[in-house]
Protein backbone atom coordinates (compact mmCIF):
# COMPACT_ATOMS: atom_id res chain seq x y z
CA UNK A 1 -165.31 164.39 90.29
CA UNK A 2 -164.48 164.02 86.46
CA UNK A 3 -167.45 162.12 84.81
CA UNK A 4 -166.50 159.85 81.11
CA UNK A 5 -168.53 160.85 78.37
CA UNK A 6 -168.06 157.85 76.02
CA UNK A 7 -171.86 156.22 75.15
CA UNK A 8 -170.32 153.19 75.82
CA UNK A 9 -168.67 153.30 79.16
CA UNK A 10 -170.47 151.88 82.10
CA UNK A 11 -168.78 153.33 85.26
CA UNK A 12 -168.38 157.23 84.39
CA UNK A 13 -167.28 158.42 87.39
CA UNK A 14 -164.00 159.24 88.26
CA UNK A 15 -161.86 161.20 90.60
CA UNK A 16 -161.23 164.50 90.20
CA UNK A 17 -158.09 165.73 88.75
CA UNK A 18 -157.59 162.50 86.54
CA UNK A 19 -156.92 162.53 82.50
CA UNK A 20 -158.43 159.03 81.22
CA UNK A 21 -161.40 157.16 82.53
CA UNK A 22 -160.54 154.26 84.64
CA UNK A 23 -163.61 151.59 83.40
CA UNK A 24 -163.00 152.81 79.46
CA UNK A 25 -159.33 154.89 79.40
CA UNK A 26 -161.37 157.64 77.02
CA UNK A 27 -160.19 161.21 77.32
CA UNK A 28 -162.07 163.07 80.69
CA UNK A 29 -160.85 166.34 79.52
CA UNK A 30 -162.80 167.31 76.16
CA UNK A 31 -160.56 169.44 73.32
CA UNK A 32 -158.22 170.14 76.22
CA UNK A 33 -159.95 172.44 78.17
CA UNK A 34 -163.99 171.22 79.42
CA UNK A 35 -163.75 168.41 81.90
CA UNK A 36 -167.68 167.29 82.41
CA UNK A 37 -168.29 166.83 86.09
CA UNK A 38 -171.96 165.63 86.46
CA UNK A 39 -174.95 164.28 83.83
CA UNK A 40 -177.07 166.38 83.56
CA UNK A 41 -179.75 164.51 81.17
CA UNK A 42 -180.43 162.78 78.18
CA UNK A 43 -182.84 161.84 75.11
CA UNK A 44 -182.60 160.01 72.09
CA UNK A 45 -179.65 161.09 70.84
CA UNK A 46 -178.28 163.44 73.11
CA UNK A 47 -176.76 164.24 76.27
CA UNK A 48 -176.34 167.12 79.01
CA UNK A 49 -173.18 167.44 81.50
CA UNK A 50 -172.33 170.09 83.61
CA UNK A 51 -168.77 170.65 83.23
CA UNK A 52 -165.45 172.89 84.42
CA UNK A 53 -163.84 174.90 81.79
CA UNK A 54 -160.30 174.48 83.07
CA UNK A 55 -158.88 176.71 80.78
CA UNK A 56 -161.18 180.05 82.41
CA UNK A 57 -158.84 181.87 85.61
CA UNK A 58 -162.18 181.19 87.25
CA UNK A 59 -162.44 177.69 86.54
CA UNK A 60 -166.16 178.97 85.43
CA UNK A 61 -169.03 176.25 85.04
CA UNK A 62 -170.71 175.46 81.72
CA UNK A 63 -173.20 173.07 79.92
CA UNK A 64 -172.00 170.62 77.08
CA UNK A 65 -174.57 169.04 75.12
CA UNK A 66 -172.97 165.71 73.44
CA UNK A 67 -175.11 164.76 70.18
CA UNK A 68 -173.81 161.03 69.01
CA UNK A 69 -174.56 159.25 66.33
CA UNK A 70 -174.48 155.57 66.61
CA UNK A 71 -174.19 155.30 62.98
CA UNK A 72 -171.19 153.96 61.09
CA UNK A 73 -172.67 155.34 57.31
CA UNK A 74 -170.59 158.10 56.20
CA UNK A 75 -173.10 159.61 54.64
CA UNK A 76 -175.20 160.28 57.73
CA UNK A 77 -172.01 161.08 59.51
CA UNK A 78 -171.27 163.99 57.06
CA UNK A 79 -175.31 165.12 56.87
CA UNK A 80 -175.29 164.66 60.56
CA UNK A 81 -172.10 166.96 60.71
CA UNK A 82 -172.93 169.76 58.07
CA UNK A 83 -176.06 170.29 60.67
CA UNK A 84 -174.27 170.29 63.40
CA UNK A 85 -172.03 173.20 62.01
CA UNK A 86 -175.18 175.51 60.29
CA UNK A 87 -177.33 174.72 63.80
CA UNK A 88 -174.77 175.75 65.58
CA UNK A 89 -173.86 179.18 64.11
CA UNK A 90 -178.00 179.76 64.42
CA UNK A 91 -177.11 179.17 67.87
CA UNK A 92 -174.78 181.39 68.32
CA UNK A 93 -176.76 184.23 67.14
CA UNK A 94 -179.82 183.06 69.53
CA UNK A 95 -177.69 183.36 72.13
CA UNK A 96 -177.71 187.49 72.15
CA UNK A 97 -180.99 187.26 73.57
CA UNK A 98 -180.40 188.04 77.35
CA UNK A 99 -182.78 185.08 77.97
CA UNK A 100 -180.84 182.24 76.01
CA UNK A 101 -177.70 181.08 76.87
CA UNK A 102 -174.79 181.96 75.42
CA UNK A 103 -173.31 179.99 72.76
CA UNK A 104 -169.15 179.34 73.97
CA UNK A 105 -168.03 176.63 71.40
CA UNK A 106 -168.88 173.77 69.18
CA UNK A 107 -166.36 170.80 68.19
CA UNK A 108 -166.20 167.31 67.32
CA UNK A 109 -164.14 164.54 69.02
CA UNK A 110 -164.03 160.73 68.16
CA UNK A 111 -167.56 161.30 65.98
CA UNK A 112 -168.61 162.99 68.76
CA UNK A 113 -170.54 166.28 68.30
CA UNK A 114 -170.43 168.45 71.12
CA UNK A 115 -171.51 172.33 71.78
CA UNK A 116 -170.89 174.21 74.90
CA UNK A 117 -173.35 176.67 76.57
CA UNK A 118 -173.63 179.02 79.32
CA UNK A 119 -174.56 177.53 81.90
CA UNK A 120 -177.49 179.30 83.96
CA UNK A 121 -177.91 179.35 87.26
CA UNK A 122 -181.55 178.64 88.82
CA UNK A 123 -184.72 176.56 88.91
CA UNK A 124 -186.46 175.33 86.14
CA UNK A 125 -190.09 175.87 86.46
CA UNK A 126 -190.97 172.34 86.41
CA UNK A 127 -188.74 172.31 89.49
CA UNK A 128 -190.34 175.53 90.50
CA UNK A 129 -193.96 174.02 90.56
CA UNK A 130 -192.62 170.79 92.50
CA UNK A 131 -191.23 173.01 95.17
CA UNK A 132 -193.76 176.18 95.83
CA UNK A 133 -196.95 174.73 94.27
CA UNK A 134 -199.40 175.66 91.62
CA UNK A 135 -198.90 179.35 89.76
CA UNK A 136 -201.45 181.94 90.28
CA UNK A 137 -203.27 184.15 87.71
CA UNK A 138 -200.99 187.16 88.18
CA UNK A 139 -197.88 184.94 87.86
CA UNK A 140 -199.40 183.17 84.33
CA UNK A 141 -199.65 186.69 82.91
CA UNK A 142 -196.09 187.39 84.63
CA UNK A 143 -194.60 184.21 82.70
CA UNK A 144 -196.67 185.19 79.44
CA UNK A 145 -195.24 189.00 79.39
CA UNK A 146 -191.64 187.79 79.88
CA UNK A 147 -191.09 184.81 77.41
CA UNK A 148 -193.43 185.26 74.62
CA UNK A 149 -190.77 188.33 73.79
CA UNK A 150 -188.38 185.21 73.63
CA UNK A 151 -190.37 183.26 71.45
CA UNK A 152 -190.72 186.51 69.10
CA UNK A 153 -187.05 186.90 68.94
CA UNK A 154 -186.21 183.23 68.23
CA UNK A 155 -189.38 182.69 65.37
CA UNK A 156 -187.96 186.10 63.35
CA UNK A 157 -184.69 184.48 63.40
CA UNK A 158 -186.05 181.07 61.22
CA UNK A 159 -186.21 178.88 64.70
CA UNK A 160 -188.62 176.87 66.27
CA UNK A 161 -187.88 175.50 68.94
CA UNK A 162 -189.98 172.58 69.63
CA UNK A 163 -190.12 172.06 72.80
CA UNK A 164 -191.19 174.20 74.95
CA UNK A 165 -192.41 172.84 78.48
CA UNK A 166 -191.51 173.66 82.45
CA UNK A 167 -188.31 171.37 82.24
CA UNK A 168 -186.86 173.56 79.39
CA UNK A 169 -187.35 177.01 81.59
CA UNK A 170 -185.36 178.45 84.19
CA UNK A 171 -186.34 181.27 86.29
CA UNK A 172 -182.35 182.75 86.50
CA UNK A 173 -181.94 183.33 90.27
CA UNK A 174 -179.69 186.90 89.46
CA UNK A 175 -183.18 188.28 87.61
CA UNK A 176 -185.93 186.20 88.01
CA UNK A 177 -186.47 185.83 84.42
CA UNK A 178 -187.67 182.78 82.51
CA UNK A 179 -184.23 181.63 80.83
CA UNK A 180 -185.16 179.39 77.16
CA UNK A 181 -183.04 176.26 76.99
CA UNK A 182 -182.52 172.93 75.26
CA UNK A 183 -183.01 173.88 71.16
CA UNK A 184 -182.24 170.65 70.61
CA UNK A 185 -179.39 170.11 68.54
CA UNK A 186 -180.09 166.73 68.50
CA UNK A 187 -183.53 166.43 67.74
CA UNK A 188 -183.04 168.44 64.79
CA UNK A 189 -180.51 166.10 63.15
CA UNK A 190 -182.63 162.95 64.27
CA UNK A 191 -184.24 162.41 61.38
CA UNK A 192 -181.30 162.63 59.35
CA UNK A 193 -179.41 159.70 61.44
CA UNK A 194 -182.33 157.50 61.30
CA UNK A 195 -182.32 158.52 57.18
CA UNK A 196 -185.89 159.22 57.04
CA UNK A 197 -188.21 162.50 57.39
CA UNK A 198 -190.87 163.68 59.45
CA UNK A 199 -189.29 162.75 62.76
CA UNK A 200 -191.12 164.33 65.21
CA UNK A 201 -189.69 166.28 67.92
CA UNK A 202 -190.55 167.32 71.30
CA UNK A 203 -192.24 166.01 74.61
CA UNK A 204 -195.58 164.42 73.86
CA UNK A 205 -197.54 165.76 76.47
CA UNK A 206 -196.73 169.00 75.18
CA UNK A 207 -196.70 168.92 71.68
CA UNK A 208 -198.87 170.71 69.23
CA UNK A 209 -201.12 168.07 66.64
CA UNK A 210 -199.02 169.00 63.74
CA UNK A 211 -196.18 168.71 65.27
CA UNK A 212 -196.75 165.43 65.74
CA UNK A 213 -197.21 164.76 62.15
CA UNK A 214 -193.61 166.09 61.73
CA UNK A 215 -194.51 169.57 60.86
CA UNK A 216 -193.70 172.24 62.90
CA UNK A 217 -194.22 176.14 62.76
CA UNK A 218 -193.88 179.39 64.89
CA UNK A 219 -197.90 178.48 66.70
CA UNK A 220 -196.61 175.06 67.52
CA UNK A 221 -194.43 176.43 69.68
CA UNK A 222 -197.63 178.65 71.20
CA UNK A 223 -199.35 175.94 71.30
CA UNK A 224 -197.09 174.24 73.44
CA UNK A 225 -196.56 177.73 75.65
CA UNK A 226 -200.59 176.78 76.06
CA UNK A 227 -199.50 173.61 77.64
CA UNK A 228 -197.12 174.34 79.42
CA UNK A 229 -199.51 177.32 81.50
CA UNK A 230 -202.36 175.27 82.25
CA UNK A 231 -199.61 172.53 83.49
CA UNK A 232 -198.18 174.78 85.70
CA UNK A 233 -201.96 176.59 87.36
CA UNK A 234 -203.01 172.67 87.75
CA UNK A 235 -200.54 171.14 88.40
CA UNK A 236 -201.71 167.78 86.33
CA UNK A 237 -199.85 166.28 83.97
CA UNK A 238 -200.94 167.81 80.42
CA UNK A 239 -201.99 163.81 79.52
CA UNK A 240 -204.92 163.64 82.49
CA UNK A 241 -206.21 167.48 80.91
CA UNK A 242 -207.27 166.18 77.77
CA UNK A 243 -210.24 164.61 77.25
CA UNK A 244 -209.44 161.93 74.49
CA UNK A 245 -213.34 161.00 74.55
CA UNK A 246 -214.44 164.55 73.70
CA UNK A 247 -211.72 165.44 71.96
CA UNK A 248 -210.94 168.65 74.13
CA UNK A 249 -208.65 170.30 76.92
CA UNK A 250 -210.62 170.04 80.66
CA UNK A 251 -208.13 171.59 82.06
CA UNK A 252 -210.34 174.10 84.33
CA UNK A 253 -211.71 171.12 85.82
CA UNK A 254 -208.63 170.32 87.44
CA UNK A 255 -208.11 173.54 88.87
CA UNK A 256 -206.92 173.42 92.90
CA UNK A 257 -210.11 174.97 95.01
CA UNK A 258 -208.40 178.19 95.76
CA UNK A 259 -207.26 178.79 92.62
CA UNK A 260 -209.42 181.55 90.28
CA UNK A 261 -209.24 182.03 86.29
CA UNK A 262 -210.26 184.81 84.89
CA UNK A 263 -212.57 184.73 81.11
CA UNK A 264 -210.14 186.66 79.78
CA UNK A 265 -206.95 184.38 80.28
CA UNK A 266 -209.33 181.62 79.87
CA UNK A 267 -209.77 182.86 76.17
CA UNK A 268 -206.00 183.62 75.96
CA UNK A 269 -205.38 180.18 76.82
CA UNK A 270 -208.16 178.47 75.16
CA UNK A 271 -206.65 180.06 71.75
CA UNK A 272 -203.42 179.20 72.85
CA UNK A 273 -204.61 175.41 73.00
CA UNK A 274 -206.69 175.21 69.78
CA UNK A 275 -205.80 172.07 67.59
CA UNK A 276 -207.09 173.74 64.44
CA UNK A 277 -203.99 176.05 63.08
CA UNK A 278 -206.61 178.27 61.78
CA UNK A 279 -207.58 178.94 65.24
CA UNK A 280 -204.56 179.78 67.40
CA UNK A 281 -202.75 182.51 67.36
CA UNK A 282 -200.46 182.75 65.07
CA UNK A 283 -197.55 184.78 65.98
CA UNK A 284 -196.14 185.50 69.59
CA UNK A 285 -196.52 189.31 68.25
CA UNK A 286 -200.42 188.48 68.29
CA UNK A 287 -200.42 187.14 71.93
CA UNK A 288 -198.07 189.56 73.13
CA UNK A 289 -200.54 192.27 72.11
CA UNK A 290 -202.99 190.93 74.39
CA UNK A 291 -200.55 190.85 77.03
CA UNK A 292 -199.64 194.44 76.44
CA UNK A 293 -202.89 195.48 77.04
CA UNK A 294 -202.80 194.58 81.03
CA UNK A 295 -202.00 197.80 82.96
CA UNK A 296 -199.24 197.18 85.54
CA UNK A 297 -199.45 198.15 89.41
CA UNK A 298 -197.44 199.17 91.93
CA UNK A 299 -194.33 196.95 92.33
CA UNK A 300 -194.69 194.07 95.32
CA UNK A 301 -193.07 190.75 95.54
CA UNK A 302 -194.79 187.46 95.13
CA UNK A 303 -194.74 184.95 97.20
CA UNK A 304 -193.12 183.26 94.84
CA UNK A 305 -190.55 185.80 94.23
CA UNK A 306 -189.89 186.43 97.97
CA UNK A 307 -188.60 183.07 97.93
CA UNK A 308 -185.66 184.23 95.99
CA UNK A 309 -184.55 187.48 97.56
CA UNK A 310 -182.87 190.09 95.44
CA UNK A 311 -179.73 192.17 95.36
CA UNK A 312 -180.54 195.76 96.74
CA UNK A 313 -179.56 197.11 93.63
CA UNK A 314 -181.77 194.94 91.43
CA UNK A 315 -184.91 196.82 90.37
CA UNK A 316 -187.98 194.42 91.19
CA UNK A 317 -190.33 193.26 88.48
CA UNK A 318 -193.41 195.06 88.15
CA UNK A 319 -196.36 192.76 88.00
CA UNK A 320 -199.57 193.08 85.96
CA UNK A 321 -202.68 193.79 86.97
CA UNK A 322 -205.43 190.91 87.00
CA UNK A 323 -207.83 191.45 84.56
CA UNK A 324 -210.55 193.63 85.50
CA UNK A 325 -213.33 191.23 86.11
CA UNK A 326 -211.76 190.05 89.54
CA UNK A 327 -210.72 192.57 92.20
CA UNK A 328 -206.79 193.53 92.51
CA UNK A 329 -205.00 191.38 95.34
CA UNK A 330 -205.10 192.53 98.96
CA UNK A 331 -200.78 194.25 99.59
CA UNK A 332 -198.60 191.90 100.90
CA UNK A 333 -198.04 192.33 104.64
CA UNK A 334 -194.10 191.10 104.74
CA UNK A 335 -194.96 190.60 108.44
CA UNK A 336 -197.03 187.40 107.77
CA UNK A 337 -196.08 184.82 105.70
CA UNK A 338 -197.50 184.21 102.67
CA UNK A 339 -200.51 181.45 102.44
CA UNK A 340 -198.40 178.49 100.73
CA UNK A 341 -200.62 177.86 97.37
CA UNK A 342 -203.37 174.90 97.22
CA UNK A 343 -201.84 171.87 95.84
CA UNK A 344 -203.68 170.37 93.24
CA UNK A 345 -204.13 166.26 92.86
CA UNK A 346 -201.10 165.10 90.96
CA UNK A 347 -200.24 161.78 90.67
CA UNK A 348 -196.42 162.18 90.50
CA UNK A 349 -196.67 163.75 94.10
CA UNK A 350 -199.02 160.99 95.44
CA UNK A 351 -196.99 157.71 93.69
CA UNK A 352 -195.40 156.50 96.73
CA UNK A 353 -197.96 157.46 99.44
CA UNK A 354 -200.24 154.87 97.68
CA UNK A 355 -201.09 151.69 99.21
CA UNK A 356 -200.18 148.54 97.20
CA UNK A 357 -202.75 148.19 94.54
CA UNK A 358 -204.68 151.45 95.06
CA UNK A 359 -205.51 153.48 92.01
CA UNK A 360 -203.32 156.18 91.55
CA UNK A 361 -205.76 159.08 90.88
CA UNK A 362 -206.52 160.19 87.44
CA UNK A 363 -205.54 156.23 86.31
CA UNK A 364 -208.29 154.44 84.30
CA UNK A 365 -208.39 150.81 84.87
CA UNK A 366 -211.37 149.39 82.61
CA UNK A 367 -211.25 146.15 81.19
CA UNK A 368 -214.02 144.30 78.75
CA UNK A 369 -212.68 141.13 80.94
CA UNK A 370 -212.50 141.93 84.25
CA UNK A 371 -209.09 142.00 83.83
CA UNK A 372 -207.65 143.79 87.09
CA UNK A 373 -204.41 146.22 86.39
CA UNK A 374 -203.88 147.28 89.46
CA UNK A 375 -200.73 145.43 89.53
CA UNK A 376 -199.19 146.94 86.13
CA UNK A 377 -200.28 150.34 87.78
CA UNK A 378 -198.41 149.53 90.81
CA UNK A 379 -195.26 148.58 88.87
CA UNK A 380 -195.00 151.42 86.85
CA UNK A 381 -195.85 154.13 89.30
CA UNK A 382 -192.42 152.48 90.87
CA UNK A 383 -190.51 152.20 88.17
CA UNK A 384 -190.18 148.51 87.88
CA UNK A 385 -190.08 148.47 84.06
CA UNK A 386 -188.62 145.29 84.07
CA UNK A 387 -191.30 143.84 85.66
CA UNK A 388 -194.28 145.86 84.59
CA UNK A 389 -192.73 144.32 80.83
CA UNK A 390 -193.19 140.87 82.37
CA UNK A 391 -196.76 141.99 83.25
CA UNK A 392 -197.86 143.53 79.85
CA UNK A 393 -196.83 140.32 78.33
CA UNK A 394 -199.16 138.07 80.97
CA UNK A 395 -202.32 140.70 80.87
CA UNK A 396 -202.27 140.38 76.59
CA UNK A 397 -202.17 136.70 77.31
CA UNK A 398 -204.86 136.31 79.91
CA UNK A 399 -207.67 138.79 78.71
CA UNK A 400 -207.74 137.08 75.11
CA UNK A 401 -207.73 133.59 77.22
CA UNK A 402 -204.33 132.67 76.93
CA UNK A 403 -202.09 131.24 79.54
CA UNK A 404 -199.26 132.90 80.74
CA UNK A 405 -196.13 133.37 78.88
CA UNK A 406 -198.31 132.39 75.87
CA UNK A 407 -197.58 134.16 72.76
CA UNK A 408 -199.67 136.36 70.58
CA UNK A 409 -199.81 136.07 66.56
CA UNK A 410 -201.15 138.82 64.71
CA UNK A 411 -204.53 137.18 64.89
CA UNK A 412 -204.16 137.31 68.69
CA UNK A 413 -203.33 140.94 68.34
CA UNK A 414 -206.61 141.34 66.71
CA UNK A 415 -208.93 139.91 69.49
CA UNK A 416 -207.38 141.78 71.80
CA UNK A 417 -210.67 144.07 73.84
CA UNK A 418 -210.24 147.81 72.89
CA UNK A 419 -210.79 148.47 76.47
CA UNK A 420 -207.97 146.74 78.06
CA UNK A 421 -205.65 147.66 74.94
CA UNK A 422 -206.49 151.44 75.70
CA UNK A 423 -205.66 150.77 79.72
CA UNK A 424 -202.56 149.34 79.36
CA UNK A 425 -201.21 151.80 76.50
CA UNK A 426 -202.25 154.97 78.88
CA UNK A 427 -200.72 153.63 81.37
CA UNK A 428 -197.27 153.11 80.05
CA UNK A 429 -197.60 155.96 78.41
CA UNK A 430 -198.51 158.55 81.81
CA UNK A 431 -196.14 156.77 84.09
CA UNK A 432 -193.26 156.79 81.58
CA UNK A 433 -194.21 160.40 80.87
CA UNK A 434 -194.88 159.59 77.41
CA UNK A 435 -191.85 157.58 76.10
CA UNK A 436 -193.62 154.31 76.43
CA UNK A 437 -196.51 152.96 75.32
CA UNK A 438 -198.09 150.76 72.47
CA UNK A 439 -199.19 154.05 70.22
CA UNK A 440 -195.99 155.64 70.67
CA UNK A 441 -194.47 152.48 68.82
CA UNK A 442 -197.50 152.77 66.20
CA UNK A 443 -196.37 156.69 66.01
CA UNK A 444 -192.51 155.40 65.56
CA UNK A 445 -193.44 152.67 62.77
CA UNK A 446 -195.87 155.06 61.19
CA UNK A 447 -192.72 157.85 61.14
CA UNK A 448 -190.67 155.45 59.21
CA UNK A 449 -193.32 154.27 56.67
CA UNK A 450 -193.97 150.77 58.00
CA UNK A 451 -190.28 149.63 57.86
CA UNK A 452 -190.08 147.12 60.49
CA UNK A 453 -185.71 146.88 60.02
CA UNK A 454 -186.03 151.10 60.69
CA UNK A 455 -189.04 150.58 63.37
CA UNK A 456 -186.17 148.29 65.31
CA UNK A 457 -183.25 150.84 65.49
CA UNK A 458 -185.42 153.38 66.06
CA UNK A 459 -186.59 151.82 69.40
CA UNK A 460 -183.33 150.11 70.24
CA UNK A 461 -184.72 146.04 69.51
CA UNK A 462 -182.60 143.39 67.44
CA UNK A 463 -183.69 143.37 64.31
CA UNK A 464 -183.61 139.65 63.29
CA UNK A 465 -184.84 137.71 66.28
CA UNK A 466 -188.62 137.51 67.95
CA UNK A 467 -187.46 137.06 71.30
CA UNK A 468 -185.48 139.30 73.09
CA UNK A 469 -182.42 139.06 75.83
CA UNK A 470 -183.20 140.75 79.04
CA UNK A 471 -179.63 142.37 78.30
CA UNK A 472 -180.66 143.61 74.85
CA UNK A 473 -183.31 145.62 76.83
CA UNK A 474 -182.76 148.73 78.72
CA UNK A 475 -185.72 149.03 81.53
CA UNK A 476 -185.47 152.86 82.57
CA UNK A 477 -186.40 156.45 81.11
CA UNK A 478 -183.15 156.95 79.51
CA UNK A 479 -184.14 153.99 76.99
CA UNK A 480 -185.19 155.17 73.50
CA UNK A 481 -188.26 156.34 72.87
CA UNK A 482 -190.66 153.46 72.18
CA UNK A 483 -188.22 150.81 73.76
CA UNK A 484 -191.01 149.27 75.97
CA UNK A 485 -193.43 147.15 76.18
CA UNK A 486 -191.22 144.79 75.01
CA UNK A 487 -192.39 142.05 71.51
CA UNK A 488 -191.41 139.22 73.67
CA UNK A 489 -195.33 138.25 73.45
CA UNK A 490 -195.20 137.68 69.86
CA UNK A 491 -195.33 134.98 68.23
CA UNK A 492 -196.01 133.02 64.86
CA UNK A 493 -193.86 132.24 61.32
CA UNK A 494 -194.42 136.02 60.25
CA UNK A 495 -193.63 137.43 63.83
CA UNK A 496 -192.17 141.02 62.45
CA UNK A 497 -195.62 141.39 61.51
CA UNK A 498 -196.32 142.36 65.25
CA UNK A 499 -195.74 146.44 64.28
CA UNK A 500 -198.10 146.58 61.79
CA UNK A 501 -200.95 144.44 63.33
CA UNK A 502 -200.59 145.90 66.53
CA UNK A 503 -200.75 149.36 64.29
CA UNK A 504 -204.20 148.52 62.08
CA UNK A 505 -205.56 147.38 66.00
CA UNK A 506 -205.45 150.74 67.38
CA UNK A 507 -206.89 152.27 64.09
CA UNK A 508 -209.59 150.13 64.61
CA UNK A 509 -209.78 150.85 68.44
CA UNK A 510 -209.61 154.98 67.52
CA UNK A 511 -206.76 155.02 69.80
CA UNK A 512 -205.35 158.61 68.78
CA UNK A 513 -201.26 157.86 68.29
CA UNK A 514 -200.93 161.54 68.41
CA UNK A 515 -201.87 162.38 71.72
């Protein structure tokens, strides 16, 4: 299959072997040579395909990242493209590292920006965790001894990457070792498209306090390595281990029963997690000391590993030793299978096994009014953003004692119970997996200083109109960042007002945009 890369085109797919799209008539072949076959992903201004490079004897496989700019200011077009050269030739040298893909090609088509990567074969460890279950203590220290080295190599070249999480890791299949991917091209030159500063980049759930202030250094990204470890020993999404009430990481309370922590990665990861710069670590080089301190033993496969067999001439990995406070694991008998590992509660497994208006577990669903969301909850577990839209815009009616369909001036806004305001924002926000959400507007309009014409591109709305088309809106996770709940509810003669009352109302609620 050949797969269209224009922004634009709505039916990408297209037989193999063809030269234009047949929905669009754009090019399928890029610069003569990479025909994308498959999406890969995509986020705010990027895109991933896997593609064919048709010009290798081997007709070898490779990653294109597409950054576009939906900008027509030449200005931003030439900012946007003087990036695009100096990030990729940092690129290029990143890509030395045995555990970052190679860097094949940059080149720009049609105001397109495109680069083209290795592409690496394997599972990324978000994948990983979906399919085997939660990681053990041996296999944290594992991960921690084999990327922090990356993370060393990458801050004493200048680079941060900014977001690092299990979706942006593959364990290479040829090696076992944790692969770094997605720098972010894109993300970097974000801020320069939407002509302001301070963008913020990365995945919410994962991203360090400063970082969400638009400052980011070397211990954001260790921060975020933090994250991502007590994600992937709980299996719970980083948003349900963080207490917002006591302002602090309870992520040992959502350990699975069989599961066992030891003080000393507690403290490693505790540090790891501090919000206070001061009190991380500040270097990989720091953590990586404490690492090194862990004696190895005798080489054995994990269960984890022996789900990945390797070549007979590939010299296994030795693993560390637990720390000396717990006793060393019993040998592995290859005879019996390993004991699959507990599964922890996670509400992304346990979305469609729920009956119809059931909490999902970890959900809360207080209201000052009696107000019952168990129907919002219901609609975004599924997906139905379309309809859980519809439903945001009834619930702010009813629980200030509107009817529904009413509309909401900024005086509404302001009655509106902290409670229910909280409820409904965490729950766009953890079923969207942080893309959605009331504060994540407030963060967006905040980012831009209060410039409601800027707030609207930024989230994808018309800029001159209260009420918007259900075609102007895109209802999935591909939609830009902020692009639901929808204003539809707003009302009044000042109705662009909407940002910045909604804004002051969760300043006055204490509802952390941040988080």
């Amino acid at each position: 299959m050949s797969y269209c890369v224009s922004p634009e085109c709505r039916q990408p797919q297209n037989a193999d072997g063809g030269q234009f799209c047949l929905s669009c008539n754009s090019p399928l072949v890029l610069k003569n040579r990479y025909r994308p076959i498959q999406s890969l992903g995509s986020g705010g201004f990027g895109r991933t395909f896997l593609a064919v490079d048709e010009d290798s004897p081997s007709r070898r496989r490779c990653v294109i990242k597409q950054l576009y700019i939906q900008s027509e200011d030449e200005f931003v077009l030439q900012k946007a493209r003087e990036l695009f050269r100096q990030e990729a030739v940092r690129l290029e040298e990143l890509g030395e590292h045995p555990q970052i893909p190679n860097f094949l090609a940059r080149f720009e088509e049609n105001q397109q920006f495109y680069l083209i990567q290795e592409l690496i074969s394997g599972q990324t460890l978000q994948q990983e965790l979906k399919n085997q279950g939660v990681f053990n203590e041996i296999q944290i220290w594992e991960f921690l001894k084999d990327l922090l080295p990356v993370l060393q190599y990458i801050h004493s070249h200048q680079v941060i990457h900014r977001d690092i999480k299990p979706a942006n890791i593959i364990r290479r299949r040829r090696d076992l070792k944790p692969v770094l991917i997605d720098f972010g091209v894109a993300k970097l030159i974000t801020g320069t498209a939407l002509l302001h500063t301070g963008t913020t980049v990365g995945s919410p759930e994962y991203m360090a306090p400063e970082q969400n202030r638009g400052k980011a250094l070397p211990a954001s990204d260790l921060y975020s390595l933090g994250v991502t470890c007590i994600h992937l020993i709980t299996q719970v999404s980083p948003f349900d281990l963080f207490d917002i009430n006591r302002d602090r990481w309870i992520w040992r309370d959502h350990l699975p029963s069989e599961t066992k922590v030891s003080d000393r990665l507690g403290k490693v990861l505790d540090k790891l997690l501090q919000n206070a710069l001061s009190e991380r670590y500040q270097s990989a080089d720091e953590v990586l000391r404490i690492v090194a301190t862990i004696s190895s033993v005798p080489t054995i496969a994990t269960p984890r590993q022996q789900s990945h067999p390797l070549p007979s001439h590939t010299v296994k990995t030795k693993l560390i030793q637990p720390p000396v406070s717990q006793p060393a694991p019993p040998p592995v008998n290859p005879a019996i299978p390993p004991k699959p590992p507990a599964r922890s509660p996670n509400f992304l497994d346990n979305i469609w096994k729920q009956v119809v208006g059931k909490p999902t577990e970890g959900d809360r669903l207080l209201s000052v009014v009696g107000f019952d969301y168990s129907t919002l909850q219901e609609l975004l577990t599924r997906g139905k953003w379309q309809k859980a839209d519809q439903e945001t815009w009834d619930a702010l009616c009813q629980i200030i004692g509107k009817h529904r369909g009413g509309y909401l001036s900024p005086s509404g806004i302001a009655k509106l119970p902290c409670e229910d305001l909280i409820t409904i924002d965490q729950l766009w926000r953890k079923h969207s997996q942080g893309r959605f959400g009331f504060s994540i507007q407030t963060q967006i309009y905040a980012s831009v200083n209060q410039e409601y014409e800027k707030f609207c591109i930024c989230v994808g709305w018309p800029i001159y109109q209260p009420f918007i088309p259900d075609e102007a809106l895109k209802f999935n996770l591909r939609s830009p960042l902020g692009h639901l709940p929808s204003r539809n509810w707003v009302g009044g003669t000042e109705w662009w007002r909407h940002a910045e009352s909604m804004a002051n109302k969760l300043a006055q609620c204490s509802i952390d945009i941040n988080h």
